[in-house]
N, C-alpha and C. Protein backbone atom coordinates (compact mmCIF):
# COMPACT_ATOMS: atom_id res chain seq x y z
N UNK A 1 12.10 -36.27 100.05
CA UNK A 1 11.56 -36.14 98.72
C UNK A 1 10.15 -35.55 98.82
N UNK A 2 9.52 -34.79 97.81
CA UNK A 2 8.64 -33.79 98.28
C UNK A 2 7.63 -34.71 97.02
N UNK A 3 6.82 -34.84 97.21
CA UNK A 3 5.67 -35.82 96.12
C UNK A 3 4.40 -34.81 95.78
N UNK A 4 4.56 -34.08 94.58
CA UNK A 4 3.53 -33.25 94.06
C UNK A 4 1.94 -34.00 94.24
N UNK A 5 1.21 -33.15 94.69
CA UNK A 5 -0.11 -33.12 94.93
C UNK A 5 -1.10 -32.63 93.88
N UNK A 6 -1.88 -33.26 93.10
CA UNK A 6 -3.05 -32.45 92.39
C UNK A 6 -3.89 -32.07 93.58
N UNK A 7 -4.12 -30.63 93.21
CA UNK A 7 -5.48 -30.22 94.05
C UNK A 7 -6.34 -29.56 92.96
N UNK A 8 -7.65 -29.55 93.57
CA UNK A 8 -8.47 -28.83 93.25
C UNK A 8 -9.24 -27.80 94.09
N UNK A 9 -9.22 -26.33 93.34
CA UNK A 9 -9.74 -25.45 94.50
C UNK A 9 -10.75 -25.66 94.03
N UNK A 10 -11.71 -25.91 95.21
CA UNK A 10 -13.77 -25.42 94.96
C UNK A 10 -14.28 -24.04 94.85
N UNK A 11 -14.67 -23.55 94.12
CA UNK A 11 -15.11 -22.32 94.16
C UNK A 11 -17.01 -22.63 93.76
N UNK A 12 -17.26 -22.24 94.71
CA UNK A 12 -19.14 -22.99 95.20
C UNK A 12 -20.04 -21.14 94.59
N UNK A 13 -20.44 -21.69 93.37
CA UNK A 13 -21.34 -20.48 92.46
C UNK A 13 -22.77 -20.46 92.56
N UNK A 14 -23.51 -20.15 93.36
CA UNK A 14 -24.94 -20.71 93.20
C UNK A 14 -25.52 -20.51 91.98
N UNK A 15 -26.25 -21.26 91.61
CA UNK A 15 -27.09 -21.61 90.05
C UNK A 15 -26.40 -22.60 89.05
N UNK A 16 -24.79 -22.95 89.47
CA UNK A 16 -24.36 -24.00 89.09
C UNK A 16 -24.42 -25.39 89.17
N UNK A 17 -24.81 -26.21 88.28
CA UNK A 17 -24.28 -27.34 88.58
C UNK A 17 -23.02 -28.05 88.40
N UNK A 18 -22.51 -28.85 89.54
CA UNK A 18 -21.11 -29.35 89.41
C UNK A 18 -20.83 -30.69 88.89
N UNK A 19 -19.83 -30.86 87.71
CA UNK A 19 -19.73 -32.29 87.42
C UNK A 19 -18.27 -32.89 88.25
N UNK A 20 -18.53 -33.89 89.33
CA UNK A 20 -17.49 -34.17 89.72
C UNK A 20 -16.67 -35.69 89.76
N UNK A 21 -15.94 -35.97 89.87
CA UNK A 21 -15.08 -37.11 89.70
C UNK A 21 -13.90 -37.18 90.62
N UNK A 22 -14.13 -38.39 91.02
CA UNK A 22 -13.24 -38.38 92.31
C UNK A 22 -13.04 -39.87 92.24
N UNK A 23 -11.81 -40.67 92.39
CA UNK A 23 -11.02 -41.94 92.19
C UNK A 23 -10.64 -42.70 93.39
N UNK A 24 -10.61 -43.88 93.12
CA UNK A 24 -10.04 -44.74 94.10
C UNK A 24 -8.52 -44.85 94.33
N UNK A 25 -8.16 -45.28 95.39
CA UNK A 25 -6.67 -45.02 95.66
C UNK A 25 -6.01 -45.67 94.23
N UNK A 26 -4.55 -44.99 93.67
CA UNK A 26 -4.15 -45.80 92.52
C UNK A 26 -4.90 -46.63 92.03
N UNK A 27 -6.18 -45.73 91.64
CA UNK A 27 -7.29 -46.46 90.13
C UNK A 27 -7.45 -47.54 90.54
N UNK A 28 -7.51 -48.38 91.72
CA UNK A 28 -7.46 -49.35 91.94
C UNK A 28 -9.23 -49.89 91.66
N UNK A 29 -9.78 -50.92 91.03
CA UNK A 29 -10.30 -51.59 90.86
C UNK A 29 -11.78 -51.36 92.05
N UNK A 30 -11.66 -50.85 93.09
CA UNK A 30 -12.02 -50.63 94.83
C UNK A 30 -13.67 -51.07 94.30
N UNK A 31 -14.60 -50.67 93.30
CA UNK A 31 -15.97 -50.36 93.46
C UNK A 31 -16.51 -51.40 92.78
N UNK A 32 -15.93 -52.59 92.64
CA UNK A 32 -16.44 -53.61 91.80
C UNK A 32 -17.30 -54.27 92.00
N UNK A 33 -17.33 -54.72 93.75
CA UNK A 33 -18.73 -55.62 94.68
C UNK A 33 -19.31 -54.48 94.85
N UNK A 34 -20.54 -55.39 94.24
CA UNK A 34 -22.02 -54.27 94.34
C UNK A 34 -22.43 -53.73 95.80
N UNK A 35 -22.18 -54.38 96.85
CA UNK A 35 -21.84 -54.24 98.61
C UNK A 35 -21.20 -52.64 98.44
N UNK A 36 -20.09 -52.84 97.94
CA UNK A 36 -19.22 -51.21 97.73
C UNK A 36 -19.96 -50.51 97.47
N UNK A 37 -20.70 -50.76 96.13
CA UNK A 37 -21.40 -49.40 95.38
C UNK A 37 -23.09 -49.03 95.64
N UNK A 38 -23.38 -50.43 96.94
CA UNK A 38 -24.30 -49.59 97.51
C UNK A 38 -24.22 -48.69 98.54
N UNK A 39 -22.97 -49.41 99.55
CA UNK A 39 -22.68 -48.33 100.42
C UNK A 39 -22.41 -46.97 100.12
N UNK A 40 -21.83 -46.74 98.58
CA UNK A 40 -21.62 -45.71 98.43
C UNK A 40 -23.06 -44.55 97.61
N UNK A 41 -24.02 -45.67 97.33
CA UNK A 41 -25.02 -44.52 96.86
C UNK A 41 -25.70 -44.48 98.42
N UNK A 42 -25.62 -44.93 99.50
CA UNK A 42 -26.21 -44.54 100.72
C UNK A 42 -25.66 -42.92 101.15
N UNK A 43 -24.04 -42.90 100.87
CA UNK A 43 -23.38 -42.45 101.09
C UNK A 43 -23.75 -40.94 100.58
N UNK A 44 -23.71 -41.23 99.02
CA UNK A 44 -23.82 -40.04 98.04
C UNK A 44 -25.42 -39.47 98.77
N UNK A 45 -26.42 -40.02 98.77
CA UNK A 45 -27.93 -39.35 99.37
C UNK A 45 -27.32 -39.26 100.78
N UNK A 46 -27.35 -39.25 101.94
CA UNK A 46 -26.77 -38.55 103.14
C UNK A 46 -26.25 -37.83 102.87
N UNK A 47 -25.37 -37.40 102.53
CA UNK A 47 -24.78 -36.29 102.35
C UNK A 47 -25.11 -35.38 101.21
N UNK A 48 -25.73 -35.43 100.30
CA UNK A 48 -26.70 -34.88 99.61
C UNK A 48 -27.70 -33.93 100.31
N UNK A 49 -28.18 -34.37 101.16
CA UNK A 49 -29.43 -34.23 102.17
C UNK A 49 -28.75 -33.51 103.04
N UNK A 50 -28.18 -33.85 103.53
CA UNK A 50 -27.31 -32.94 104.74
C UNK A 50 -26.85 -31.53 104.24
N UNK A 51 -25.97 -31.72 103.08
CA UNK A 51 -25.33 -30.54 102.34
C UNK A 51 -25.66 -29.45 101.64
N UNK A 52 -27.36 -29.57 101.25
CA UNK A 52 -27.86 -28.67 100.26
C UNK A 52 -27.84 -29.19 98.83
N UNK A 53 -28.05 -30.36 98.55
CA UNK A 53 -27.13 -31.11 97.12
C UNK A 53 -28.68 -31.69 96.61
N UNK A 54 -28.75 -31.36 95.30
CA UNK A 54 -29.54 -32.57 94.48
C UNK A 54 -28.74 -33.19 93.58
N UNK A 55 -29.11 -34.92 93.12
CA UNK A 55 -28.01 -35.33 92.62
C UNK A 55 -28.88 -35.51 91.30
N UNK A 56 -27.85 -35.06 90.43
CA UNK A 56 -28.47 -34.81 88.88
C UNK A 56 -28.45 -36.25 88.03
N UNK A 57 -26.90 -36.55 88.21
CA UNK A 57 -27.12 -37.84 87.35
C UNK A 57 -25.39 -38.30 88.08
N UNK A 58 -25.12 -39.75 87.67
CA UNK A 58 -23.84 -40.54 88.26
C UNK A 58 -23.56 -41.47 87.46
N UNK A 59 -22.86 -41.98 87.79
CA UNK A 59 -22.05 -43.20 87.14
C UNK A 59 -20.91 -43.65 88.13
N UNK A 60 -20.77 -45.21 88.28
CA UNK A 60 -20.05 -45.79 89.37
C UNK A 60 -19.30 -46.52 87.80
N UNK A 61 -18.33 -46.60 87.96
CA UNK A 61 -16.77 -46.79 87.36
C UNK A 61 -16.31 -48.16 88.10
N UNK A 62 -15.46 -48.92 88.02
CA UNK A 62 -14.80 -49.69 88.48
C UNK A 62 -13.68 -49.25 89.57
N UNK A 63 -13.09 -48.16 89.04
CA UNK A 63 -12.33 -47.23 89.92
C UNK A 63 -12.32 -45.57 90.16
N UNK A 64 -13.57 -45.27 89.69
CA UNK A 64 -13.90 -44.15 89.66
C UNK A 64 -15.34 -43.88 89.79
N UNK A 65 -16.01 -42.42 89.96
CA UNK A 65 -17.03 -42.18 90.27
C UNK A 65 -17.34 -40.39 89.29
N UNK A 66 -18.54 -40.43 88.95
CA UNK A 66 -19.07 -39.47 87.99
C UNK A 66 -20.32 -39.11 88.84
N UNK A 67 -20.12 -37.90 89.22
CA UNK A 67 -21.26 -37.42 90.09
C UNK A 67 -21.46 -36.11 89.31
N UNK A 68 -23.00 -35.93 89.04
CA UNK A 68 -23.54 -34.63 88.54
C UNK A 68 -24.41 -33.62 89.84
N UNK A 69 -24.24 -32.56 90.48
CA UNK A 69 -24.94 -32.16 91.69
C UNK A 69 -25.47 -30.57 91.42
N UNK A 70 -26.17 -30.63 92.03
CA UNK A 70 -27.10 -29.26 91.70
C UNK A 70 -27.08 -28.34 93.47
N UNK A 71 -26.62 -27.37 93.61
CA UNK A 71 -26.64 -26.68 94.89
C UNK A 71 -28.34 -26.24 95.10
N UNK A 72 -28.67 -26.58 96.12
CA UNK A 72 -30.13 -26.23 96.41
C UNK A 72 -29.85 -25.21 97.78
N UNK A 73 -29.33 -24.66 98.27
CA UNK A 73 -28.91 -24.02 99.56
C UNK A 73 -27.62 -23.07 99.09
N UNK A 74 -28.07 -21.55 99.82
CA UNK A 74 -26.85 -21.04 99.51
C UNK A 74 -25.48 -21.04 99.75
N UNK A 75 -25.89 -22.46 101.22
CA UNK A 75 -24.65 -22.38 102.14
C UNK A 75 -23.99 -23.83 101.17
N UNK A 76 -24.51 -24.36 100.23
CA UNK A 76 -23.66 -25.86 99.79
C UNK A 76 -22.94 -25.58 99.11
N UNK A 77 -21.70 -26.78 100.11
CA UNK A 77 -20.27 -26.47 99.52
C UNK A 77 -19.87 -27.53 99.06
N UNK A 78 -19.07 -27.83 97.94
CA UNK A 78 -19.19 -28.54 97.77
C UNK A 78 -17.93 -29.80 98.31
N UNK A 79 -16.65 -29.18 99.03
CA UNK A 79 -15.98 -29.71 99.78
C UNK A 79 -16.19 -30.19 100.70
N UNK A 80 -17.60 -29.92 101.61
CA UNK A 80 -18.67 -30.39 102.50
C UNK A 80 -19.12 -31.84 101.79
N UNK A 81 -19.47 -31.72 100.52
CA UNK A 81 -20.59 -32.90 100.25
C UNK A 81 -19.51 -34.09 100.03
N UNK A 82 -18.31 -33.77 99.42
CA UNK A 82 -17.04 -34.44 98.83
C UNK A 82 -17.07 -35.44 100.62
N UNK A 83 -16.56 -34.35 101.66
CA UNK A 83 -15.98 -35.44 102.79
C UNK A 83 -17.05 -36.25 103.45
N UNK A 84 -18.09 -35.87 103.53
CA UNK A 84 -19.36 -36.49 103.64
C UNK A 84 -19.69 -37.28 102.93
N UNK A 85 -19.17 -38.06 101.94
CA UNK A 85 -19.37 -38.63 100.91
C UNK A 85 -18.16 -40.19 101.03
N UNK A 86 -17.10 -39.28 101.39
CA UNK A 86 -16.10 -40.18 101.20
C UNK A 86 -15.50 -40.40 102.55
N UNK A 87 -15.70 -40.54 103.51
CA UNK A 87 -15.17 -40.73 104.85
C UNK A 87 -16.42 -41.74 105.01
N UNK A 88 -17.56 -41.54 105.52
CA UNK A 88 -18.19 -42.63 106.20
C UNK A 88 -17.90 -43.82 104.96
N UNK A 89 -18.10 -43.62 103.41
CA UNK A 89 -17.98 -44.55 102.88
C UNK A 89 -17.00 -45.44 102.98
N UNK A 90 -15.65 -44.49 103.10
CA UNK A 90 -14.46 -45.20 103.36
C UNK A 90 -14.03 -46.61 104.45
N UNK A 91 -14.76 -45.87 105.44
CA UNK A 91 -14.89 -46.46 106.83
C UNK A 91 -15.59 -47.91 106.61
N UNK A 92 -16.87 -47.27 105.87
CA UNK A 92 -17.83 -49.13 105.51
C UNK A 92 -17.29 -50.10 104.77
N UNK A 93 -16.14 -49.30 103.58
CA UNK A 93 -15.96 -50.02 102.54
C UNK A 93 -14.82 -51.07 103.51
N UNK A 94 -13.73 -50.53 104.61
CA UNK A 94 -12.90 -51.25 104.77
C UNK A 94 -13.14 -51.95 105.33
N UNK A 95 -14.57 -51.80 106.55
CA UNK A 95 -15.15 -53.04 107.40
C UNK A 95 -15.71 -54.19 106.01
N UNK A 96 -16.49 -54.05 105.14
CA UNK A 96 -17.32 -55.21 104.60
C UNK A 96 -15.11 -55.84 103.79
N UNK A 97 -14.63 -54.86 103.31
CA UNK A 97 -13.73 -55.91 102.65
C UNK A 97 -12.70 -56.15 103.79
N UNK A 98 -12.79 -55.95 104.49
CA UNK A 98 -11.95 -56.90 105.89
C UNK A 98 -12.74 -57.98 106.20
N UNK A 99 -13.79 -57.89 106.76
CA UNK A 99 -15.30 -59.10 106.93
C UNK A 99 -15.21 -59.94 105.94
N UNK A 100 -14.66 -59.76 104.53
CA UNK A 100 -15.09 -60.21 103.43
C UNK A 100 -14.00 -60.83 102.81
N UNK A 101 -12.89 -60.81 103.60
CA UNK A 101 -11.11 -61.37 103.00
C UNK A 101 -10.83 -60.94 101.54
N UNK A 102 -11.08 -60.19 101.28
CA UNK A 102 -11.45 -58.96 100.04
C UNK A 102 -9.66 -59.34 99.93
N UNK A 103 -8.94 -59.49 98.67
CA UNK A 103 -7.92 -59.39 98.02
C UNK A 103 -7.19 -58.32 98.34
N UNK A 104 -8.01 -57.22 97.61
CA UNK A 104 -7.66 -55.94 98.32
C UNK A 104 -7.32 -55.35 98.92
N UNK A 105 -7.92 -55.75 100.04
CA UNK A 105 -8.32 -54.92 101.36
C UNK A 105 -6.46 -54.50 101.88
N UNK A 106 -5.39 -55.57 101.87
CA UNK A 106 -4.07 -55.25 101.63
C UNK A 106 -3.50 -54.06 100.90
N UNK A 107 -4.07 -54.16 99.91
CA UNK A 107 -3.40 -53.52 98.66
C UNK A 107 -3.64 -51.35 99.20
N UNK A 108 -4.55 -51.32 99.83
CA UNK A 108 -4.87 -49.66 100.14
C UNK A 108 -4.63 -49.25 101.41
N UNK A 109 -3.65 -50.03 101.65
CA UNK A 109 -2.85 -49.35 102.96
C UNK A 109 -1.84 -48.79 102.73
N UNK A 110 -1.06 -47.42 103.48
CA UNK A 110 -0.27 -47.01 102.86
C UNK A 110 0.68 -46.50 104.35
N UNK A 111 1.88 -46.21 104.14
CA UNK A 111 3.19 -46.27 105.55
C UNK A 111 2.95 -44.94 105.38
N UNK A 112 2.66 -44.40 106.31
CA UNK A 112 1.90 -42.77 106.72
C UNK A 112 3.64 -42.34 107.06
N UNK A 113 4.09 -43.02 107.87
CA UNK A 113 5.20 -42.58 108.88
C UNK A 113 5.75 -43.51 109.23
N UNK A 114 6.89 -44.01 109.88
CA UNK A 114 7.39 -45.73 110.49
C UNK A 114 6.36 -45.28 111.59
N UNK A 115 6.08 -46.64 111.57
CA UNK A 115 4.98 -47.24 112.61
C UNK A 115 3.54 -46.86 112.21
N UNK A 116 3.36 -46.18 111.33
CA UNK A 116 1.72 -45.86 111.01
C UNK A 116 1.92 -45.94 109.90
N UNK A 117 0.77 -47.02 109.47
CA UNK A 117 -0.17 -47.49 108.70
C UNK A 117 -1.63 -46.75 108.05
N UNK A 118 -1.58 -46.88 106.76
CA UNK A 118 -3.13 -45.57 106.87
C UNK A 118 -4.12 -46.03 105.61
N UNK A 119 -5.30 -46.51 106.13
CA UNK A 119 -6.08 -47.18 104.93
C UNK A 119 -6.48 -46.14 104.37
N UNK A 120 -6.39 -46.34 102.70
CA UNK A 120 -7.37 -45.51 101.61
C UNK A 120 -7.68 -46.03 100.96
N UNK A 121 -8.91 -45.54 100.74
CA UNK A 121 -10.25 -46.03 99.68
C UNK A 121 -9.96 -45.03 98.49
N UNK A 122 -10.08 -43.93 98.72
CA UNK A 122 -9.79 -43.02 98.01
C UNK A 122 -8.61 -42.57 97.33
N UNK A 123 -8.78 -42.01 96.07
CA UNK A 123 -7.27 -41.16 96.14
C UNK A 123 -7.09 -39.67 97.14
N UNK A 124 -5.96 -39.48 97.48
CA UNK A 124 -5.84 -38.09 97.68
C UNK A 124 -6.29 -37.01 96.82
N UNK A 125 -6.98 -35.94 97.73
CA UNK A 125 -7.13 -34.66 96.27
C UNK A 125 -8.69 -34.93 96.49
N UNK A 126 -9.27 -33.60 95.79
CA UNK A 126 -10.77 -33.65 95.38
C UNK A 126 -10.64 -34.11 94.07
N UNK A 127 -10.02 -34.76 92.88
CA UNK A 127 -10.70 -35.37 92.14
C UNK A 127 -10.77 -33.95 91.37
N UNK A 128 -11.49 -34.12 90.06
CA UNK A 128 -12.17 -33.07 89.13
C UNK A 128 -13.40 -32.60 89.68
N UNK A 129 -13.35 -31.16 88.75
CA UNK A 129 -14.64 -30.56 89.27
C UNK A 129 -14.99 -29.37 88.49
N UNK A 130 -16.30 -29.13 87.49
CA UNK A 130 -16.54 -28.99 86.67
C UNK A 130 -17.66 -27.59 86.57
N UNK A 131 -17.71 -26.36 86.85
CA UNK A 131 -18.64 -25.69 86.99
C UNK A 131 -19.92 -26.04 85.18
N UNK A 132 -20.59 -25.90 85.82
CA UNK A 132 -21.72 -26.23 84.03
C UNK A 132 -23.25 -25.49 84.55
N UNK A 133 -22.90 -24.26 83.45
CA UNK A 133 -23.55 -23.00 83.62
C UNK A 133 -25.33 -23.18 83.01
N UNK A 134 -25.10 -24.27 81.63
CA UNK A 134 -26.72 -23.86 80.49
C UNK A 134 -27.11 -25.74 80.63
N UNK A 135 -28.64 -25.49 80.61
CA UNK A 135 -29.27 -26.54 80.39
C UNK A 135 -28.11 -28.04 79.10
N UNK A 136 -27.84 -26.82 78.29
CA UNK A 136 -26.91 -27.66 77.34
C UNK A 136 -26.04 -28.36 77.50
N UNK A 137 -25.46 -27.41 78.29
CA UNK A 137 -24.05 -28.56 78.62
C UNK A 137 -23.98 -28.95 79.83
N UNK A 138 -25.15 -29.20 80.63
CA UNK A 138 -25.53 -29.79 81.45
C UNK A 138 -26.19 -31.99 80.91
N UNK A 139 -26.89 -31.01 79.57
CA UNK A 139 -27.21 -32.20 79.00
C UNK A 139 -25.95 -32.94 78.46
N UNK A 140 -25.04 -32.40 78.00
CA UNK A 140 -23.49 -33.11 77.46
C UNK A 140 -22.77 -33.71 78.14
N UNK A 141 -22.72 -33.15 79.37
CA UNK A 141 -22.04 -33.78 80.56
C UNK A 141 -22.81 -35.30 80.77
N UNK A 142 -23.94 -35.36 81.25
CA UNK A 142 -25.04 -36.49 81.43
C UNK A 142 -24.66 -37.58 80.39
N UNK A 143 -24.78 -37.31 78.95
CA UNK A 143 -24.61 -37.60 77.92
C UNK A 143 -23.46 -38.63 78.00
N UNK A 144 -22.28 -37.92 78.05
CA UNK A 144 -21.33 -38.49 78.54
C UNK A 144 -20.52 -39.14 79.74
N UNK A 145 -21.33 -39.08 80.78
CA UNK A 145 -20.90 -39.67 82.09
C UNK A 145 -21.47 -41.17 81.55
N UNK A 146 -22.98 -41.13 81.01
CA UNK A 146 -23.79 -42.51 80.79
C UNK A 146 -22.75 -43.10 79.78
N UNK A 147 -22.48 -42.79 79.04
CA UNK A 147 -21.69 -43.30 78.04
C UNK A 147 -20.37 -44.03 78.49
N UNK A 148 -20.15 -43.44 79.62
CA UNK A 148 -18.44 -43.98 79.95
C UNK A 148 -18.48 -45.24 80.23
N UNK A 149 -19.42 -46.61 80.81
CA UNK A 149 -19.06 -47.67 80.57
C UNK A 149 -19.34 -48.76 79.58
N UNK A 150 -19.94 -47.80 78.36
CA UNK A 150 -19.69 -48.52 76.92
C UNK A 150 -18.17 -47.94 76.44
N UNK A 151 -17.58 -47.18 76.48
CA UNK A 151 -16.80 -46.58 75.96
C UNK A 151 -15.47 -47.11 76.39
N UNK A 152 -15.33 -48.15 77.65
CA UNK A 152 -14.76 -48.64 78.61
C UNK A 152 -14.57 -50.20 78.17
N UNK A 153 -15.79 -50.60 77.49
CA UNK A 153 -16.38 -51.62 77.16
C UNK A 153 -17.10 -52.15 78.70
N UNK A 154 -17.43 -51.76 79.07
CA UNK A 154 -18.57 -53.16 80.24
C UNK A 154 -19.67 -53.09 79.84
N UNK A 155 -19.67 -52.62 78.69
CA UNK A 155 -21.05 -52.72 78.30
C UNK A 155 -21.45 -52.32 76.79
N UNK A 156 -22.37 -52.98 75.89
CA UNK A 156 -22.28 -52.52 74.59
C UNK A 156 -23.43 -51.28 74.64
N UNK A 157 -24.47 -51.12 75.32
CA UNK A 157 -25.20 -49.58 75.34
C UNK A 157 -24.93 -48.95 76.90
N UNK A 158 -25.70 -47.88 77.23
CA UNK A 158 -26.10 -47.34 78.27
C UNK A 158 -26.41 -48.12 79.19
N UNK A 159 -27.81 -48.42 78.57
CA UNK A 159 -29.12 -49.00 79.49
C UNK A 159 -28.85 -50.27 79.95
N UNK A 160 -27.23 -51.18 79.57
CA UNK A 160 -27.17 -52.01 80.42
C UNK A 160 -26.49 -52.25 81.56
N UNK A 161 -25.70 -50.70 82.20
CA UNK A 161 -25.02 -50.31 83.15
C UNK A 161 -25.89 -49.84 83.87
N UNK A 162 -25.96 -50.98 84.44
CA UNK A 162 -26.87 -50.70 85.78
C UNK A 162 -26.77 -49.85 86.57
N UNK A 163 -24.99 -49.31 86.88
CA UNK A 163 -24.51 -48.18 87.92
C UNK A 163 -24.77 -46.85 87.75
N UNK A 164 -26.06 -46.58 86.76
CA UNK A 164 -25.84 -45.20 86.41
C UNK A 164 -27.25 -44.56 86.68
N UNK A 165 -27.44 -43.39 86.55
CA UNK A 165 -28.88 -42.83 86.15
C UNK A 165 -29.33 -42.57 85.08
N UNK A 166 -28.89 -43.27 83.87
CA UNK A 166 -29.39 -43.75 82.62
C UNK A 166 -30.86 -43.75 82.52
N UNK A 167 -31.22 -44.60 83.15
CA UNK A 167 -32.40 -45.17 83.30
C UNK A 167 -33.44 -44.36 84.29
N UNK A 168 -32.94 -43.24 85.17
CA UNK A 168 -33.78 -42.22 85.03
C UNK A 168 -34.38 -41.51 84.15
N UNK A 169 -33.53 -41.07 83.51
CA UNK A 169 -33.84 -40.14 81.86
C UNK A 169 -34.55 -41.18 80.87
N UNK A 170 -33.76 -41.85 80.48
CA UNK A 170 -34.65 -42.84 79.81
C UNK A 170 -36.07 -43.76 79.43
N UNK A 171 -35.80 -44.62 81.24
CA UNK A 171 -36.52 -45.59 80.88
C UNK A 171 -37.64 -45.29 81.93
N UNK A 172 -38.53 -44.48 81.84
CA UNK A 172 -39.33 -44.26 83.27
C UNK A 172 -40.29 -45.21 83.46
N UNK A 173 -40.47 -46.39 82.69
CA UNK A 173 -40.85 -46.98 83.50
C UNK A 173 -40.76 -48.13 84.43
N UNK A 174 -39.30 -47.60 84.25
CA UNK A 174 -38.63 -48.91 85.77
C UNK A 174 -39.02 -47.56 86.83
N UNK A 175 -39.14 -48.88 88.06
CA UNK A 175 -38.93 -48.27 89.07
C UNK A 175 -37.72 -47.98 89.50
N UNK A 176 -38.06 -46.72 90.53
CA UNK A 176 -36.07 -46.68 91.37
C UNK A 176 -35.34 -47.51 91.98
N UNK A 177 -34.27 -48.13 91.85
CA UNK A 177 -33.49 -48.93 92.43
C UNK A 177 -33.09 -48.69 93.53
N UNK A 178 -33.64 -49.20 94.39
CA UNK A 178 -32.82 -49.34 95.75
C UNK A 178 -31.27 -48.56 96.14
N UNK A 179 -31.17 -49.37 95.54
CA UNK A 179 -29.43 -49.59 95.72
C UNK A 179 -28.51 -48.20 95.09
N UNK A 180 -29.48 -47.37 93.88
CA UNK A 180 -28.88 -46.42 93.75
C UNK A 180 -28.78 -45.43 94.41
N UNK A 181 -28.35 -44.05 94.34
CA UNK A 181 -28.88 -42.85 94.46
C UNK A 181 -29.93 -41.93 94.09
N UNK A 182 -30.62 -41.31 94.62
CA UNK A 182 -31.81 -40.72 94.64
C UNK A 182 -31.69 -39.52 93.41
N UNK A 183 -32.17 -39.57 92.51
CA UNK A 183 -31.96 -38.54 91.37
C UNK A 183 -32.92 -37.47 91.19
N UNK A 184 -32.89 -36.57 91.27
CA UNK A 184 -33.75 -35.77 91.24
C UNK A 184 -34.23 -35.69 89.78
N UNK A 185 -33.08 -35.79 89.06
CA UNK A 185 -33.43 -34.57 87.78
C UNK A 185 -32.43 -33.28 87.09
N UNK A 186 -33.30 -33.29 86.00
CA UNK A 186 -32.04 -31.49 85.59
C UNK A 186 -32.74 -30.73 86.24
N UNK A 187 -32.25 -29.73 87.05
CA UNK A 187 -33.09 -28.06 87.44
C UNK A 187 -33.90 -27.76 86.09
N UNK A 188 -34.47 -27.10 86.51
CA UNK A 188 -35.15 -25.77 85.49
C UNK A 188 -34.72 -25.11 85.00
N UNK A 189 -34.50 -25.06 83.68
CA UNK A 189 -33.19 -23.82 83.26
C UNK A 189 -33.56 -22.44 83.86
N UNK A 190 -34.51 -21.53 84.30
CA UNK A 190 -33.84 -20.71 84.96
C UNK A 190 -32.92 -20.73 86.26
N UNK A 191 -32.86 -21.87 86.41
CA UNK A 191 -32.13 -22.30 88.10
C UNK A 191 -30.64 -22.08 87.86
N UNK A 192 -30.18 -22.69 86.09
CA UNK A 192 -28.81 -22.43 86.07
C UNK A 192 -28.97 -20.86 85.19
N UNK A 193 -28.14 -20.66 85.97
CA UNK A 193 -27.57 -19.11 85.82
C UNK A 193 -26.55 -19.09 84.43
């Protein structure tokens, strides 16, 4: 039996920024301990840094992830920043919920082949991926990534989803959270093309 694949081709434009989204294996629940979703903003800045990437704005989901990224290098790709992103995370996430008798940790294994076994954190596939050309709908995108866990209900505004960069734009005068990812900011509109 042949099991259709979503893919997504990357096509890497410099002066773009990319809105991307990328899921946990069968939507599964995976990012709920805050342990998870710091490993994974460690995750998102390393490979940021490594790749040529500034990270514009995010949102951590329960089973999903909303990443906004800005190419700073002509060579950033963004299928580069994707496996760099999601492999070491993968790797941490299954040590702390093995360490951790995590419910889960069962549930994202999958029969590769008889006799192999194959943990995922992830779904298969890059996930969505969004070229966003003008300051504008750069701002719409943002707009709406912050919005997605009132809209979800975990929350009745923005500013009380902690998982996001809300509170960059917003509230400047918190300090940066640890635990998140490092936000740069929107480019300069002449930056997007």
């Amino acid at each position: 039996m042949h099991r259709h694949r979503k893919t997504v081709k990357h096509i890497d434009l410099p002066g773009h920024a990319r809105e991307l989204t990328f899921s946990c294996y069968r939507r599964l629940p995976l990012l709920e301990p805050d342990p998870i979703k710091i490993m994974l903003s460690r995750a998102i800045d390393a490979a940021a840094t490594l790749y040529g990437f500034t990270v514009v704005g995010f949102v951590y989901m329960p089973e999903h992830v909303h990443l906004v990224v800005f190419p700073i290098t002509p060579e950033a790709r963004v299928s580069s920043l994707l496996y760099a992103i999601k492999r070491p995370h993968s790797y941490r996430a299954k040590q702390w919920l093995q360490e951790n008798h995590n419910a889960r940790f069962h549930q994202i294994f999958i029969q590769e082949r008889p006799g192999k076994q194959v943990f995922r954190f992830w779904q298969e596939g890059s996930g969505y991926d969004r070229h966003i050309e003008s300051g504008k709908v750069l701002a719409s995108s943002l707009q709406y990534i912050h919005a997605n866990p009132v809209h979800r209900g975990l929350c009745d505004r923005p500013d009380q989803w902690r998982w996001s960069s809300w509170h960059h734009y917003f509230n400047a005068t918190d300090r940066h959270d640890a635990d998140l990812p490092q936000v740069q900011g929107m480019p300069a509109a002449e930056l997007l093309l």
